[in-house]
Every structure is written in C-alpha cells, then in structure tokens.
PDB file of N, CA and C in Angstrom:
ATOM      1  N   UNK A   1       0.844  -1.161   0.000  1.00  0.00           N
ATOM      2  CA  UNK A   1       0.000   0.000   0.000  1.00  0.00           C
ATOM      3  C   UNK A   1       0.895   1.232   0.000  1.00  0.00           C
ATOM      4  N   UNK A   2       0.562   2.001  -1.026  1.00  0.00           N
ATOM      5  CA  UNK A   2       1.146   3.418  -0.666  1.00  0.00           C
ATOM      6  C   UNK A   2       0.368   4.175  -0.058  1.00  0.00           C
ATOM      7  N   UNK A   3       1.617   4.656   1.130  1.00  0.00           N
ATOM      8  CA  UNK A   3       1.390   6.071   2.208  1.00  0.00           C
ATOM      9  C   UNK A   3       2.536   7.212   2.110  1.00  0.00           C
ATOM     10  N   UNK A   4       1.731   7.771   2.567  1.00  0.00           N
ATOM     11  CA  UNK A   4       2.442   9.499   2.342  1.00  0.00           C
ATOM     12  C   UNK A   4       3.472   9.065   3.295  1.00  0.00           C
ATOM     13  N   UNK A   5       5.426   9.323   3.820  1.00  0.00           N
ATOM     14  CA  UNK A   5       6.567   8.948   4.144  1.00  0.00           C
ATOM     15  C   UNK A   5       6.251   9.127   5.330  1.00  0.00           C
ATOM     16  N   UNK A   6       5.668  10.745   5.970  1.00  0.00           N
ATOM     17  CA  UNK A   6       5.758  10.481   7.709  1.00  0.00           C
ATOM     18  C   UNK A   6       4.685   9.729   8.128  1.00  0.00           C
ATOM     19  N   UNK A   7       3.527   8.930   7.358  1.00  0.00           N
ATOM     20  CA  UNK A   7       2.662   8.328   8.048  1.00  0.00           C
ATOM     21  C   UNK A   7       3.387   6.920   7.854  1.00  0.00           C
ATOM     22  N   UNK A   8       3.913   6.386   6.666  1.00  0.00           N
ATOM     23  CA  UNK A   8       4.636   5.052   6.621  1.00  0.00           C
ATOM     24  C   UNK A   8       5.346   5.083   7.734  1.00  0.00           C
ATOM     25  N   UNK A   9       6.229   5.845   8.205  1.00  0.00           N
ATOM     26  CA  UNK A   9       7.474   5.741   9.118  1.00  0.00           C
ATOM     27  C   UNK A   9       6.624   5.586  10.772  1.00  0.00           C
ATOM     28  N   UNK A  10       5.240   6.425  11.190  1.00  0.00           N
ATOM     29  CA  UNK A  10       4.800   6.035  12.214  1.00  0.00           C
ATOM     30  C   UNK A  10       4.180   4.538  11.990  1.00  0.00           C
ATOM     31  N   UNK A  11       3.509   4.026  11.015  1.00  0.00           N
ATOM     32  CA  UNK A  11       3.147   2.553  10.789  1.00  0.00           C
ATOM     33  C   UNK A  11       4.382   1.737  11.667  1.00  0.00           C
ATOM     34  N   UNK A  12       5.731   2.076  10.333  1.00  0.00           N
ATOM     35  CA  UNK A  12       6.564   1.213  11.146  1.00  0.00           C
ATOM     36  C   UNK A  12       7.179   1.189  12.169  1.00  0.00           C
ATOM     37  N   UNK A  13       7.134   2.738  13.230  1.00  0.00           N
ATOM     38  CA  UNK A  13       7.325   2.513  14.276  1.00  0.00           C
ATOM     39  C   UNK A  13       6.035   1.082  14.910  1.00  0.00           C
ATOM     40  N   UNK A  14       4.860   1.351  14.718  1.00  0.00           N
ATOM     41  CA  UNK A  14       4.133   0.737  15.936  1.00  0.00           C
ATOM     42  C   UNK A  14       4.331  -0.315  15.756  1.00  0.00           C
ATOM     43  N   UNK A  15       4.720  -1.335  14.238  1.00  0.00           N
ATOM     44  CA  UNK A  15       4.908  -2.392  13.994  1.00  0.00           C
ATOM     45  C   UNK A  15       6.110  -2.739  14.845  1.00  0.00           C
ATOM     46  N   UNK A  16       7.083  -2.196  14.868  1.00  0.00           N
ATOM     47  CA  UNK A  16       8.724  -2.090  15.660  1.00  0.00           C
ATOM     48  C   UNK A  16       7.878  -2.984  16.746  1.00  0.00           C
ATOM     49  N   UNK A  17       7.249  -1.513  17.703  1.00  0.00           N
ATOM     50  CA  UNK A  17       6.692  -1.738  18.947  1.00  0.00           C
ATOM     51  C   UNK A  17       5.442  -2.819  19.303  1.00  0.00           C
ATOM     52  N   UNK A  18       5.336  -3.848  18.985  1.00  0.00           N
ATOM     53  CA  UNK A  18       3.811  -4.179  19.014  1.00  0.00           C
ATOM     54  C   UNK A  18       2.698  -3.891  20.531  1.00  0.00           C
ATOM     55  N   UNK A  19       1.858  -3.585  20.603  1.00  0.00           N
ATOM     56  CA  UNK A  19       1.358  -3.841  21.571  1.00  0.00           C
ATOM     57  C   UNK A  19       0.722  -4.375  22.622  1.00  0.00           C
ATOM     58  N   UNK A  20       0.798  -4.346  23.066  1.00  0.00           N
ATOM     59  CA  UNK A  20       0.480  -5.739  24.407  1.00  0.00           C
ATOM     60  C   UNK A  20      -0.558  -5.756  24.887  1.00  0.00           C
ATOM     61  N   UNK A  21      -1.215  -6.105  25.345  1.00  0.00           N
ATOM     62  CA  UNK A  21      -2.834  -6.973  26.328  1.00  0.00           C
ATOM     63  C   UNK A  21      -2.810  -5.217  26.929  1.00  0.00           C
ATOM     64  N   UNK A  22      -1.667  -5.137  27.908  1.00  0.00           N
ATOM     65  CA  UNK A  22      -1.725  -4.306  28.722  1.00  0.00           C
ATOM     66  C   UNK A  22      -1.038  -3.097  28.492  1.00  0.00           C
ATOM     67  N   UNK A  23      -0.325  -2.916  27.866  1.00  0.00           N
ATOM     68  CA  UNK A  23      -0.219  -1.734  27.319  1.00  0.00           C
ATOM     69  C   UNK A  23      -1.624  -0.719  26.597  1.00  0.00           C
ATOM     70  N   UNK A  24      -2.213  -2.042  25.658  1.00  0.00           N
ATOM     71  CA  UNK A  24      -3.250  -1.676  24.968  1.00  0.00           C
ATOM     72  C   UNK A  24      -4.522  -0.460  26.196  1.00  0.00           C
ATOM     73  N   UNK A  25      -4.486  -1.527  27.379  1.00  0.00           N
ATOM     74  CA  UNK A  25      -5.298  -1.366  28.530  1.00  0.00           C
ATOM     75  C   UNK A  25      -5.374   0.060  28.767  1.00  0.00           C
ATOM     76  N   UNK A  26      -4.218   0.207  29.511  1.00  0.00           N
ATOM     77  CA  UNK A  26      -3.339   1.535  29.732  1.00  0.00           C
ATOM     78  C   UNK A  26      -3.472   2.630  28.673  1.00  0.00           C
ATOM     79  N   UNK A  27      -3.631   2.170  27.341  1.00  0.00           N
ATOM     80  CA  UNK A  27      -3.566   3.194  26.241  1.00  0.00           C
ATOM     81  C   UNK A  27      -5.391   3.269  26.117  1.00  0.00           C
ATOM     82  N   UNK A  28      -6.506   2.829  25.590  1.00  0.00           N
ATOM     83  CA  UNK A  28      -7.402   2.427  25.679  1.00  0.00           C
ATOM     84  C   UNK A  28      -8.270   1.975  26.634  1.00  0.00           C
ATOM     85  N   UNK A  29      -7.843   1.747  27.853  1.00  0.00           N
ATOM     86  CA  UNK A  29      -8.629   1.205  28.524  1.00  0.00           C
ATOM     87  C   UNK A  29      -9.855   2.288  29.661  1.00  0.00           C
ATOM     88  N   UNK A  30      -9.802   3.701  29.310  1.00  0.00           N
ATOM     89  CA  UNK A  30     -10.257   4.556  29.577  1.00  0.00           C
ATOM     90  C   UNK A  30     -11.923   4.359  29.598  1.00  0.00           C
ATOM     91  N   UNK A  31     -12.443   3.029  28.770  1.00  0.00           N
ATOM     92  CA  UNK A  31     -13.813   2.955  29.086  1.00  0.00           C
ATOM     93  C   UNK A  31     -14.633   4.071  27.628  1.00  0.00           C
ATOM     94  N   UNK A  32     -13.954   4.647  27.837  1.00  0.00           N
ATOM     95  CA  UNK A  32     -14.348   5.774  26.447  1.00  0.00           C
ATOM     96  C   UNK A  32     -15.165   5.358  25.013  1.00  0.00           C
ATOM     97  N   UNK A  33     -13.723   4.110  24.539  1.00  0.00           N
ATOM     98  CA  UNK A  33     -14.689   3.885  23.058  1.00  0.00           C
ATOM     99  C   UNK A  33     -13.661   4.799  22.151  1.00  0.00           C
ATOM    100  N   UNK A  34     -12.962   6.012  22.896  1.00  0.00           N
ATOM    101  CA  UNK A  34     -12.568   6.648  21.422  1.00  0.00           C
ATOM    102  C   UNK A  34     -11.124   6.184  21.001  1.00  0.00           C
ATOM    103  N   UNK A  35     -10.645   6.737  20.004  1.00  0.00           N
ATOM    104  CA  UNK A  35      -9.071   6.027  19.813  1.00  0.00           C
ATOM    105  C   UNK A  35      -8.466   7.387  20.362  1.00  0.00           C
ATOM    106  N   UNK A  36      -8.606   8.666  20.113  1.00  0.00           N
ATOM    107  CA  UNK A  36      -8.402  10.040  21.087  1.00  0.00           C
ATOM    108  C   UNK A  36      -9.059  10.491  21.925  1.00  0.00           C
ATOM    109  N   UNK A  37      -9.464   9.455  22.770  1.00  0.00           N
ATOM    110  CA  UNK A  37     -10.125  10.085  24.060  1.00  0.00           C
ATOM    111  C   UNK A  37      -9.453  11.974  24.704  1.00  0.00           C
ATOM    112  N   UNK A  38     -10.861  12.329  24.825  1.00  0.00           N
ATOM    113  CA  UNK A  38     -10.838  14.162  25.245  1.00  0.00           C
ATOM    114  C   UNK A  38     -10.363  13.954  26.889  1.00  0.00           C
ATOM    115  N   UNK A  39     -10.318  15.667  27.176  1.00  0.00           N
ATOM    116  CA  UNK A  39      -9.784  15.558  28.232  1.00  0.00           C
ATOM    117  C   UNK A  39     -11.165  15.405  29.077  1.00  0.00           C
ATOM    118  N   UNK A  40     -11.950  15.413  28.999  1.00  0.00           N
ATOM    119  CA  UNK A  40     -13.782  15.259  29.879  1.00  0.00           C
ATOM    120  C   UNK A  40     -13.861  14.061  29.615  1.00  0.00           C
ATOM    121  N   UNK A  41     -13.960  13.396  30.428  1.00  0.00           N
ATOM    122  CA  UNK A  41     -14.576  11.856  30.462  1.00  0.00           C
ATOM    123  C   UNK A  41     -15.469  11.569  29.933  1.00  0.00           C
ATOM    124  N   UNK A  42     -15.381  10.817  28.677  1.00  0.00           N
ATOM    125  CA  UNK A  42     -16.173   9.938  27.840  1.00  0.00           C
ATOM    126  C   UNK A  42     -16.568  10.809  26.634  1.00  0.00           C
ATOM    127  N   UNK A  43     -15.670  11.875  26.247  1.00  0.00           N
ATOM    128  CA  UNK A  43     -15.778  12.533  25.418  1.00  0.00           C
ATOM    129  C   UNK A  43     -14.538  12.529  24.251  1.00  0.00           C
ATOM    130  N   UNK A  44     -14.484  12.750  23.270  1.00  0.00           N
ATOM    131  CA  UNK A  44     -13.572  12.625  21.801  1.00  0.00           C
ATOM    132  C   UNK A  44     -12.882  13.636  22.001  1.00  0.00           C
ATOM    133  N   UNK A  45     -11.467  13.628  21.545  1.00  0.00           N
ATOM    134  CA  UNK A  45     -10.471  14.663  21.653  1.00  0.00           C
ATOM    135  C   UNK A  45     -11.651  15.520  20.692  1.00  0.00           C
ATOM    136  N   UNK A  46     -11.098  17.108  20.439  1.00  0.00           N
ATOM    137  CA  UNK A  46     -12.128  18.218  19.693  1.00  0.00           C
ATOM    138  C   UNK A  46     -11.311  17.998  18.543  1.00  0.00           C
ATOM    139  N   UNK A  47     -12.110  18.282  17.623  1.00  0.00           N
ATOM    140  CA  UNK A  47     -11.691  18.668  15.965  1.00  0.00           C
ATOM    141  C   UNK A  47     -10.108  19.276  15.729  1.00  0.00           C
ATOM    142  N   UNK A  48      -9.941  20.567  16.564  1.00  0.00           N
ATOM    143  CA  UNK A  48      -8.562  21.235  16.725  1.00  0.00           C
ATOM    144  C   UNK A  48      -7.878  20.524  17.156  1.00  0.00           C
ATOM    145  N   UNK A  49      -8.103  19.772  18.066  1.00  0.00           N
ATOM    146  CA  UNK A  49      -6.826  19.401  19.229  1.00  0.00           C
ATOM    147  C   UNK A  49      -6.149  18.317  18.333  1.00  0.00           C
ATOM    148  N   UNK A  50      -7.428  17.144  17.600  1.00  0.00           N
ATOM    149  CA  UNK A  50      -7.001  16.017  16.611  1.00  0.00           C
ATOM    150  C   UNK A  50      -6.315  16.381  15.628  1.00  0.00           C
ATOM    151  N   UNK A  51      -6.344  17.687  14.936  1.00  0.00           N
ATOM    152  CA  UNK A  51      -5.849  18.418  14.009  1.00  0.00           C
ATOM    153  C   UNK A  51      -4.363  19.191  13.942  1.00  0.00           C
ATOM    154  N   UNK A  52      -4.224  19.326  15.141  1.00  0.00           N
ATOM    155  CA  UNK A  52      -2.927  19.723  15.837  1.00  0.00           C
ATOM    156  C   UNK A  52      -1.674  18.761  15.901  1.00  0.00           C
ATOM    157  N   UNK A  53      -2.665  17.553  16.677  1.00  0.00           N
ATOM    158  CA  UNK A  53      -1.570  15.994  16.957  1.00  0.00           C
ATOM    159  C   UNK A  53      -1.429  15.820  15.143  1.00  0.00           C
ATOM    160  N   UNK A  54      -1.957  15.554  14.567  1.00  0.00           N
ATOM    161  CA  UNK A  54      -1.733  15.239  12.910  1.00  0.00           C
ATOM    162  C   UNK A  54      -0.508  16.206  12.066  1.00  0.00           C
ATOM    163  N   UNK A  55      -1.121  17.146  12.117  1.00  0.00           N
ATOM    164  CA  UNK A  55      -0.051  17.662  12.061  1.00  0.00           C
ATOM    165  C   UNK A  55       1.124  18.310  12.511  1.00  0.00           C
ATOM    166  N   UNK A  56       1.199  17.743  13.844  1.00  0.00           N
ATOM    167  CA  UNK A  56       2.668  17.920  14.396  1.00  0.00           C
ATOM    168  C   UNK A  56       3.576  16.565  13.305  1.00  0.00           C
ATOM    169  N   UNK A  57       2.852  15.119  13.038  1.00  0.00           N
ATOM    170  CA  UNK A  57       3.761  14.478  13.025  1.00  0.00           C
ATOM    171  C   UNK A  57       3.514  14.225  10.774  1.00  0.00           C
ATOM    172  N   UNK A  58       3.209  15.465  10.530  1.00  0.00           N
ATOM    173  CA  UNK A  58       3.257  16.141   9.219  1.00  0.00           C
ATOM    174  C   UNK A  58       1.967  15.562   8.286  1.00  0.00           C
ATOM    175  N   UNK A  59       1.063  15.263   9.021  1.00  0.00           N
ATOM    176  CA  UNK A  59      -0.100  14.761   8.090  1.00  0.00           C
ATOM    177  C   UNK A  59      -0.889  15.609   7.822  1.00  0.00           C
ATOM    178  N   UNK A  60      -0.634  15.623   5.964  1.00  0.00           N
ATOM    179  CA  UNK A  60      -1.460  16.467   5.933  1.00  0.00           C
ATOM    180  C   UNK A  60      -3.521  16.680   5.780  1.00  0.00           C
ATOM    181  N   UNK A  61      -3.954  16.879   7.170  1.00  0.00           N
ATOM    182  CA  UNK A  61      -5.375  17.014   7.278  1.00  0.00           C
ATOM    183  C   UNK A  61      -6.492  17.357   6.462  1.00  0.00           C
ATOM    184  N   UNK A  62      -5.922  18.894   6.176  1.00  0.00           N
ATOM    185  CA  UNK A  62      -6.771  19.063   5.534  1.00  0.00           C
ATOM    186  C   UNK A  62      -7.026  18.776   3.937  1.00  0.00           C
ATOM    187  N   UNK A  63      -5.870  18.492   3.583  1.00  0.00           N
ATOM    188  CA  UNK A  63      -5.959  18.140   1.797  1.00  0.00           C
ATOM    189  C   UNK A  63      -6.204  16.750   1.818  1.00  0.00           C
ATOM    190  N   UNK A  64      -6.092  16.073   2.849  1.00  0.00           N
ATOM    191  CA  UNK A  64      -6.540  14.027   3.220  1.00  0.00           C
ATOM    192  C   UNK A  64      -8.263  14.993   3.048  1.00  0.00           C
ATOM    193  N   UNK A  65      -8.618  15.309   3.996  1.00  0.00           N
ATOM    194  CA  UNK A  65     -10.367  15.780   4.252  1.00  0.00           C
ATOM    195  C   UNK A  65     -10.625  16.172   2.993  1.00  0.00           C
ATOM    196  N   UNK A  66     -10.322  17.075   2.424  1.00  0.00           N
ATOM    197  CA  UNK A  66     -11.182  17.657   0.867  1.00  0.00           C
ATOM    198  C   UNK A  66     -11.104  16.469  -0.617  1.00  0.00           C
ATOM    199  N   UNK A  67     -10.154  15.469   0.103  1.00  0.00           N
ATOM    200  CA  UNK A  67      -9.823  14.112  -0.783  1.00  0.00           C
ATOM    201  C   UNK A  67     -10.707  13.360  -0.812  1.00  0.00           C
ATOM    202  N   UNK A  68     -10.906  13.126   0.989  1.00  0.00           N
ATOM    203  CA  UNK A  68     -12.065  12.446   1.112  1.00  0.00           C
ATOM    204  C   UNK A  68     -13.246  12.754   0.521  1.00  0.00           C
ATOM    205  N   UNK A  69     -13.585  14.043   0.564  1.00  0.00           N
ATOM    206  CA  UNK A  69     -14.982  14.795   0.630  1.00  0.00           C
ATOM    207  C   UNK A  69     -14.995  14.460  -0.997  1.00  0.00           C
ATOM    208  N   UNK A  70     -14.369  14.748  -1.943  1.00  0.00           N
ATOM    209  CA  UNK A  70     -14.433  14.896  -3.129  1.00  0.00           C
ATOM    210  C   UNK A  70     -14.965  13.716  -3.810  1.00  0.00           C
ATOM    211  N   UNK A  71     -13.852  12.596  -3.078  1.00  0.00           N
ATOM    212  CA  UNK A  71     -14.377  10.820  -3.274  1.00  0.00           C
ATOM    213  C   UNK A  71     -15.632  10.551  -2.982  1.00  0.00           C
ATOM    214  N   UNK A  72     -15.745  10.763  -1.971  1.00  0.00           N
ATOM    215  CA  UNK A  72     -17.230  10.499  -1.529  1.00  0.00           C
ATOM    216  C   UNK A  72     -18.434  11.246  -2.072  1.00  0.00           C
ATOM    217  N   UNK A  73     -18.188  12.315  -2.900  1.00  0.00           N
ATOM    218  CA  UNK A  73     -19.629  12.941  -3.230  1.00  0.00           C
ATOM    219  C   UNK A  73     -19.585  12.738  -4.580  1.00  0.00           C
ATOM    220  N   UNK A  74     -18.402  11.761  -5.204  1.00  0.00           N
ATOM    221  CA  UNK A  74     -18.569  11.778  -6.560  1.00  0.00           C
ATOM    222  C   UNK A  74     -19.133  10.121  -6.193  1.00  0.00           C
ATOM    223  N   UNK A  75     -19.024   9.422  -5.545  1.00  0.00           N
ATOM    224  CA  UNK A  75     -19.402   7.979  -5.769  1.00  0.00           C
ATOM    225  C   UNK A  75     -21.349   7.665  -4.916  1.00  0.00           C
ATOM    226  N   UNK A  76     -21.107   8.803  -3.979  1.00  0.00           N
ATOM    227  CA  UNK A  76     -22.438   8.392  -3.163  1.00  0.00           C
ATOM    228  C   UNK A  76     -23.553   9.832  -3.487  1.00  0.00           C
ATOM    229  N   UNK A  77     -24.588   9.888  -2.870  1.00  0.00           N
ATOM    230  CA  UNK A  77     -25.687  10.476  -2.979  1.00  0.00           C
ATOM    231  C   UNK A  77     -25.261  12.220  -2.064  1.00  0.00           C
ATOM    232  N   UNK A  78     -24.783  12.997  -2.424  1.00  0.00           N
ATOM    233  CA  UNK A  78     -24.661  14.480  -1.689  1.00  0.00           C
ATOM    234  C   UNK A  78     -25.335  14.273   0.219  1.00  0.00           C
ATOM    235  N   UNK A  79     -27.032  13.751  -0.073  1.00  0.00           N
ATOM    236  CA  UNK A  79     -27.835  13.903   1.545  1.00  0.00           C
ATOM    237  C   UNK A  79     -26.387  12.704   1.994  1.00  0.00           C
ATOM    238  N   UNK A  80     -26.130  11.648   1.340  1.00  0.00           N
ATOM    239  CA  UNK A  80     -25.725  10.925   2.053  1.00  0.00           C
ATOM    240  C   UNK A  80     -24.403  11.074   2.596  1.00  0.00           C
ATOM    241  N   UNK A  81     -23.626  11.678   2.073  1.00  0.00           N
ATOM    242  CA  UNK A  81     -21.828  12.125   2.486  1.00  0.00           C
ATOM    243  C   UNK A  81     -22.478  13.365   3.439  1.00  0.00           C
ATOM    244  N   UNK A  82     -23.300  13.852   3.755  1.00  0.00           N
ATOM    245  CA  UNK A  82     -23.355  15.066   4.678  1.00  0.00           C
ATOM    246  C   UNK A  82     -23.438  14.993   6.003  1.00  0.00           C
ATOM    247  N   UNK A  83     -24.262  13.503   6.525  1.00  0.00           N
ATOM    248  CA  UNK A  83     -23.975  12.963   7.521  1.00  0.00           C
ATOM    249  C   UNK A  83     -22.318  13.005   8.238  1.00  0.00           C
ATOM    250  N   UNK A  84     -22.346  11.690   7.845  1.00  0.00           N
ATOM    251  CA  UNK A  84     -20.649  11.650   8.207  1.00  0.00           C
ATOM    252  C   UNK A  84     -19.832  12.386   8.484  1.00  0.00           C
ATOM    253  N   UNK A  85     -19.905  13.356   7.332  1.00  0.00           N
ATOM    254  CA  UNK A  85     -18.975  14.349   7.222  1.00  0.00           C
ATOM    255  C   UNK A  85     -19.176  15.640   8.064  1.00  0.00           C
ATOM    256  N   UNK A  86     -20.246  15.952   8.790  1.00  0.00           N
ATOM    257  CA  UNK A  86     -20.428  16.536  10.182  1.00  0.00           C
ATOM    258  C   UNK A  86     -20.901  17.797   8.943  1.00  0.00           C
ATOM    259  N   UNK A  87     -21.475  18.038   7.528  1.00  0.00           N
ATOM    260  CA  UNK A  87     -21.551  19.042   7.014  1.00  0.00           C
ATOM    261  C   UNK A  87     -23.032  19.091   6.863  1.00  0.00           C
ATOM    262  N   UNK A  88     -23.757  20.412   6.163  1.00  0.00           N
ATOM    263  CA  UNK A  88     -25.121  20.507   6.096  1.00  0.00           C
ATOM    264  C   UNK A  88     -25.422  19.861   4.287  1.00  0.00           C
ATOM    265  N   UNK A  89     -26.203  19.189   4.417  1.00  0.00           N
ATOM    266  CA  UNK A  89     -26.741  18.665   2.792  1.00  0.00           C
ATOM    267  C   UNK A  89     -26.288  19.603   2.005  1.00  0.00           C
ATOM    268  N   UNK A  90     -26.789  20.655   1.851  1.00  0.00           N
ATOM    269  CA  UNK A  90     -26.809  22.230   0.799  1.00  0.00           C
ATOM    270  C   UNK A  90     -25.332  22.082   0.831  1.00  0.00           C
ATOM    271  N   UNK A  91     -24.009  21.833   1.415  1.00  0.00           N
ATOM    272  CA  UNK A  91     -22.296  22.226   1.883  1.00  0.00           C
ATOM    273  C   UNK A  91     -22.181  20.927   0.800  1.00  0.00           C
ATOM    274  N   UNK A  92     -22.681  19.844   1.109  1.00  0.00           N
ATOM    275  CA  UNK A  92     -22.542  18.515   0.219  1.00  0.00           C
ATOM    276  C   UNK A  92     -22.568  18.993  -0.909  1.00  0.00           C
ATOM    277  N   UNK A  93     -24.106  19.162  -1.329  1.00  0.00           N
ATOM    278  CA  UNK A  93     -24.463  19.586  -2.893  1.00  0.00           C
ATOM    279  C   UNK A  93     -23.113  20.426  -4.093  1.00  0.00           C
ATOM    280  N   UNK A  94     -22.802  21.103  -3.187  1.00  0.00           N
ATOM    281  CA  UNK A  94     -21.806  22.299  -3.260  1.00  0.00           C
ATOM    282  C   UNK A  94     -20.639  21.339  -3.623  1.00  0.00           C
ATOM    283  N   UNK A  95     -20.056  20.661  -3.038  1.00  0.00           N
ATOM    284  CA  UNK A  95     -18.769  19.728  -3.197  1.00  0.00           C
ATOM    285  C   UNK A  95     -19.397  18.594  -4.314  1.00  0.00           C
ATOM    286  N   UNK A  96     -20.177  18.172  -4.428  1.00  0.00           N
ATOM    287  CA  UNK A  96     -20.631  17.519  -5.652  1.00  0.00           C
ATOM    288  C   UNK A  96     -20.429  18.117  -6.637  1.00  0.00           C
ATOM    289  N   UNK A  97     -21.553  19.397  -6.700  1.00  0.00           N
ATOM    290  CA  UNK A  97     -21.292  20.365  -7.941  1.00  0.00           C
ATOM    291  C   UNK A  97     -19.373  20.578  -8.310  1.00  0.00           C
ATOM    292  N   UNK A  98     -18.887  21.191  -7.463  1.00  0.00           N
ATOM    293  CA  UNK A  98     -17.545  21.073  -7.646  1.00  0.00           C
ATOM    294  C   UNK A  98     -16.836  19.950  -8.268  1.00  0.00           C
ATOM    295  N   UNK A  99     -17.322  19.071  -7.691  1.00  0.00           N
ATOM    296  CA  UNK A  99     -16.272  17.425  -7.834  1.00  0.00           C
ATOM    297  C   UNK A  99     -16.924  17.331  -9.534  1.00  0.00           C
ATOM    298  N   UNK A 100     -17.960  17.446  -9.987  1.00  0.00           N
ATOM    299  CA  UNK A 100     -18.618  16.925 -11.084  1.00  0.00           C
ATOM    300  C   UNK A 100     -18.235  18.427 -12.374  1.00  0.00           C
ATOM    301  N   UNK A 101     -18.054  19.410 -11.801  1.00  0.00           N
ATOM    302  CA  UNK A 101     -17.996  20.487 -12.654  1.00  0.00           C
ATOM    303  C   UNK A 101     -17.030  20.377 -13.368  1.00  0.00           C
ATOM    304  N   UNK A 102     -17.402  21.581 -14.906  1.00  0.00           N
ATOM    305  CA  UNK A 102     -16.774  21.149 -16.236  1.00  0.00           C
ATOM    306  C   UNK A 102     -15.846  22.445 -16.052  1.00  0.00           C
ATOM    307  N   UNK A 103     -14.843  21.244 -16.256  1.00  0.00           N
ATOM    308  CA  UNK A 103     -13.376  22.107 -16.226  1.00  0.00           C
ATOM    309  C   UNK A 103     -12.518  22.684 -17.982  1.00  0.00           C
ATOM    310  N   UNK A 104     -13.726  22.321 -18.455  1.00  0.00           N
ATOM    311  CA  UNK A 104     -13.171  22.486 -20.069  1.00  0.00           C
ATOM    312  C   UNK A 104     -12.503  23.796 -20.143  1.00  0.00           C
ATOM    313  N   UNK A 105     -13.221  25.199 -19.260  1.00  0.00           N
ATOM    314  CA  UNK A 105     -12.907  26.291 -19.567  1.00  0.00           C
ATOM    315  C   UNK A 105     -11.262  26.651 -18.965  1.00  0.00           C
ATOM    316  N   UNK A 106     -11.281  26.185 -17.825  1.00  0.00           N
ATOM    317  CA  UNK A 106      -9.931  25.984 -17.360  1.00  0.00           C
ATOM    318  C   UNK A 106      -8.876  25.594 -18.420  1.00  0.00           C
ATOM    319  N   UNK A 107      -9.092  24.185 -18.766  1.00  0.00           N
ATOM    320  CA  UNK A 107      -8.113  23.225 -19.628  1.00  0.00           C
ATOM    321  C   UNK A 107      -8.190  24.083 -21.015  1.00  0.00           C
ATOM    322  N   UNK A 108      -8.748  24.735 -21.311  1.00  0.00           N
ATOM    323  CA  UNK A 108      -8.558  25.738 -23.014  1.00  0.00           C
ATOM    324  C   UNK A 108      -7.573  26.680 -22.291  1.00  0.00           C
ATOM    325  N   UNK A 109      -8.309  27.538 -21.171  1.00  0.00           N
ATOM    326  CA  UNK A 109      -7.470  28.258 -20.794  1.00  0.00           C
ATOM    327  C   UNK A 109      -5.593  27.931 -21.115  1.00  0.00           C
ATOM    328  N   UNK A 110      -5.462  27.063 -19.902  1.00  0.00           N
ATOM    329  CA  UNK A 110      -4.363  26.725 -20.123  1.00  0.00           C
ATOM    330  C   UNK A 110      -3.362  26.348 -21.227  1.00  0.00           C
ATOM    331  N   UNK A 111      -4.315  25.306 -22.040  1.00  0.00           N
ATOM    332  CA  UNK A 111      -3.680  25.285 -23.391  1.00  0.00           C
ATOM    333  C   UNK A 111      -3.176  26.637 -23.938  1.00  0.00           C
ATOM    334  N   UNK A 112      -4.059  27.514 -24.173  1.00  0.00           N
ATOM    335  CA  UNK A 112      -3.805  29.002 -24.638  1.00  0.00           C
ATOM    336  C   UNK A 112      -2.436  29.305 -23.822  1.00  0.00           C
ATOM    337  N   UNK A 113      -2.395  29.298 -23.096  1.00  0.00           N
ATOM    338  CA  UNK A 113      -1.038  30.030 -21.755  1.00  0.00           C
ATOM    339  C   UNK A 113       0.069  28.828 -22.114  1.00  0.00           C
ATOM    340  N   UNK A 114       0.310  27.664 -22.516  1.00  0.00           N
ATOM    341  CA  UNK A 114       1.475  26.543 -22.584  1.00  0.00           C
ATOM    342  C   UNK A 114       1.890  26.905 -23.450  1.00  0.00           C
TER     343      UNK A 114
END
C-alpha cells in the first residue's frame, strides 16, 4: 500500500513496537470507546486538538479531508456524504457540484497560456 513517508514511518514505528494486552489497557482502557479520548470523560479529543496531533507528526489534514470529501460525493448520494462528514446537505451539494464540474474552460485556458 502506498502512504504518504511520515505516516509510513509512524506505521513502522508501531509495527517495531507491538502492543500488548496491557499496554493496549493503559492506552485504551479509559472505558471511552474513542481512539483520542478528550480531556472530559467519555468525550472525543475536539476537531482542533485532533488536528494539531496530525499535524505535528506532518499529516497532511486538511488536503486528506477535501480528498475524502471529493471521493465520496462523486461515488455516493450528496444527503448521504453530509452525515458523516459533520456538514449541512446544501455544503454537500456544493462539493458535488464542484467534484462533477466542467473544467473544459480551465483546460482551453491553459492550453492558450502553454
């Protein structure tokens, strides 16, 4: 599988490290459910804070998210990627229209300018 270099290199750290019964415990065992448990009990790290840890260790978030978003509204139904994606239907529609829009005028453009 290809991955972007600083996410391969954390893979193969954890592979290095495997984890244990009890380590796992200790890491997870908070009762939570989340994989970034927040600092309030039984709550999800926030949007920022997850966004922060990512890219300290160079992932890039937000161009992974508009990747996603793009994939998903060209293969599924707009109401239906709006869920998930924590966005309003009408924000969907919008990224559909985008993902599906005719780029012909662009691509002449350019030709003209090469």
């Amino acid at each position: 599988m290809l991955l972007p270099p600083k996410l391969a290199v954390l893979i193969a750290e954890q592979i290095a490290q495997p984890v244990t019964e009890s380590r796992m415990l200790q890491q997870f065992g908070n009762g939570s459910g989340y994989l970034f448990p927040g600092k309030a009990p039984g709550r999800p790290r926030n949007v920022v804070g997850t966004h922060n840890l990512l890219n300290q260790f160079g992932l890039p978030v937000l161009s992974a998210r508009n990747t996603a978003m793009i994939e998903a509204v060209t293969s599924l139904p707009p109401i239906v990627v709006a869920d998930p994606f924590g966005i309003h239907p009408n924000a969907a529609q919008r990224w559909a229209n985008y993902a599906k829009g005719d780029w012909s005028a662009c691509l002449a453009a350019r030709m003209i300018t090469d």
